[in-house]
C-alpha atoms as a PDB file:
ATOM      1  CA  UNK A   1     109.929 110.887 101.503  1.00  0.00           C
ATOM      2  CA  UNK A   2     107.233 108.312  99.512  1.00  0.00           C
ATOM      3  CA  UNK A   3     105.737 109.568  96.704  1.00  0.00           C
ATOM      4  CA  UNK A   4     101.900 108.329  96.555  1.00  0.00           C
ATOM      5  CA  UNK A   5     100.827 106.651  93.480  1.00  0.00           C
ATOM      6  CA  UNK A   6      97.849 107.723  92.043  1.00  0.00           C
ATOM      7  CA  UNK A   7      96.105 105.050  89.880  1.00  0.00           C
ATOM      8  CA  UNK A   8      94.269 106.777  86.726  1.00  0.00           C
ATOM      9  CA  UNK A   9      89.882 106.761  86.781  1.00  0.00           C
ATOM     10  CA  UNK A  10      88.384 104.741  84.217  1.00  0.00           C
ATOM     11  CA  UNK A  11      85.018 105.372  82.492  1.00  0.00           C
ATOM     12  CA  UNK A  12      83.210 102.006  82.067  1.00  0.00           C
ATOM     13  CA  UNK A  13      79.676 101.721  79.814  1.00  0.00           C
ATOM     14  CA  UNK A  14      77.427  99.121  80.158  1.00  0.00           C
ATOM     15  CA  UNK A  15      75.992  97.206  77.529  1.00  0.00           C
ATOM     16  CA  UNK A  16      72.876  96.631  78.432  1.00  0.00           C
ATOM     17  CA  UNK A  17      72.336 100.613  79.525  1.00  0.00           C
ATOM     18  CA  UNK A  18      73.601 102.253  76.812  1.00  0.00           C
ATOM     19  CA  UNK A  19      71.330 102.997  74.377  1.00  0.00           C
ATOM     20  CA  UNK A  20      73.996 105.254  71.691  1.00  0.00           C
ATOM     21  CA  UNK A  21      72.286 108.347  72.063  1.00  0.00           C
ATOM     22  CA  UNK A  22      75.966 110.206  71.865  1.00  0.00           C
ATOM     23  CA  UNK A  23      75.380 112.604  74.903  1.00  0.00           C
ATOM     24  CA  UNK A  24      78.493 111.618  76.064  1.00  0.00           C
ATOM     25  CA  UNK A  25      80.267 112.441  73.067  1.00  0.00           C
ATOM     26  CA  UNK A  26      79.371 115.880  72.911  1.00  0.00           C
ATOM     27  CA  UNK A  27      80.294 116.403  76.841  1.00  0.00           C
ATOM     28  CA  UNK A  28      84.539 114.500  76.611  1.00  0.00           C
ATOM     29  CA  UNK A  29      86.757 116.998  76.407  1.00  0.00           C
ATOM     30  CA  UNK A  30      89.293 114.458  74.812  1.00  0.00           C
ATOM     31  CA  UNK A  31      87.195 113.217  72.036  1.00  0.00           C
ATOM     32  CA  UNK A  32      87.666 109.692  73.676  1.00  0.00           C
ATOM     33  CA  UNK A  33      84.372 108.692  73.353  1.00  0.00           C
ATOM     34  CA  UNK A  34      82.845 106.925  70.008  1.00  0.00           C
ATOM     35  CA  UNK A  35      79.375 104.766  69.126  1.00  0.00           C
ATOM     36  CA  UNK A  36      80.242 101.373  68.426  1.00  0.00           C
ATOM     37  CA  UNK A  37      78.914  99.964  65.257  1.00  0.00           C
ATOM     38  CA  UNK A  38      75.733 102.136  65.976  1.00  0.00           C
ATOM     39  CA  UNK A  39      74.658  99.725  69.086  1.00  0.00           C
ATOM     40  CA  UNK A  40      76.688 101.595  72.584  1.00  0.00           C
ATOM     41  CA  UNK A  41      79.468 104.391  73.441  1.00  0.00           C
ATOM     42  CA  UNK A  42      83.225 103.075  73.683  1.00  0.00           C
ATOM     43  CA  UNK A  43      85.711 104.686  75.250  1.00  0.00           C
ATOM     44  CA  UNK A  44      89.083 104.650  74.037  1.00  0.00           C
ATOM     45  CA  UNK A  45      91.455 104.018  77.504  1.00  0.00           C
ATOM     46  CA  UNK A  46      94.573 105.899  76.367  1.00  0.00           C
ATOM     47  CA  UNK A  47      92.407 109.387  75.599  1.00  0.00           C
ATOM     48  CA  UNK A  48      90.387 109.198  78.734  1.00  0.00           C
ATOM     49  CA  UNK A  49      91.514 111.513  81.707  1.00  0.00           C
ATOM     50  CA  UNK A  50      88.765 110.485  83.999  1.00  0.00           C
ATOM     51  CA  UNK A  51      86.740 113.517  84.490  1.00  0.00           C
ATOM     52  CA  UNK A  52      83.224 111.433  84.778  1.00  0.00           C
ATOM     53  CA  UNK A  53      81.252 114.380  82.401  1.00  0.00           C
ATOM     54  CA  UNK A  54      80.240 111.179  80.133  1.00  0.00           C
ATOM     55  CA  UNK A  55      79.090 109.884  83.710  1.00  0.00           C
ATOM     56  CA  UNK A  56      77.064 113.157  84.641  1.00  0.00           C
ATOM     57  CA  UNK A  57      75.518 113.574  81.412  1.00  0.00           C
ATOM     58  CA  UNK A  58      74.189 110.155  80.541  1.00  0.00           C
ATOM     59  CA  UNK A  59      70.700 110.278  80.447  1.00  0.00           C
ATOM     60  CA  UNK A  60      70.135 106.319  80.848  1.00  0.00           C
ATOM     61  CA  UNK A  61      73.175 105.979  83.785  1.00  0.00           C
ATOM     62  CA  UNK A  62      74.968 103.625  81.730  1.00  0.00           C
ATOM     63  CA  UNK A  63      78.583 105.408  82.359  1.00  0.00           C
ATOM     64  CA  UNK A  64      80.129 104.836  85.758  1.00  0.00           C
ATOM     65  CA  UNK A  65      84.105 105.982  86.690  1.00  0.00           C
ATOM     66  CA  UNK A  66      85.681 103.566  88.709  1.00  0.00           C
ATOM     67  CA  UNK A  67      89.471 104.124  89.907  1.00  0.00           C
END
């Protein structure tokens, strides 16, 4: 039997989008989410499970989840 591999979602911000408003902060359930020196959201890889809620709740699109 083969066992499928399931490669992990990432969340991805764009610099010229994001505007640091912190929406997606308050939406990641694993706190993997910070504003970078005050200017755009990063995400920290090894906290994020992929759920897209950054994604849905950014007002300005500038989150997208790629696998």
């Amino acid at each position: 039997m083969e066992q499928k591999i399931r490669k992990k979602k990432k969340a991805l911000v764009s610099a010229q989008e994001c505007v640091a408003c912190g929406c997606c902060i308050k939406v990641c359930p694993r706190n993997a989410i910070e504003i970078w020196k005050g200017i755009m959201a990063k995400i920290h890889m090894e906290k994020c499970i992929g759920c897209a809620m950054c994604a849905i709740m950014c007002p300005d699109c500038a989150i997208t989840v790629e696998k």
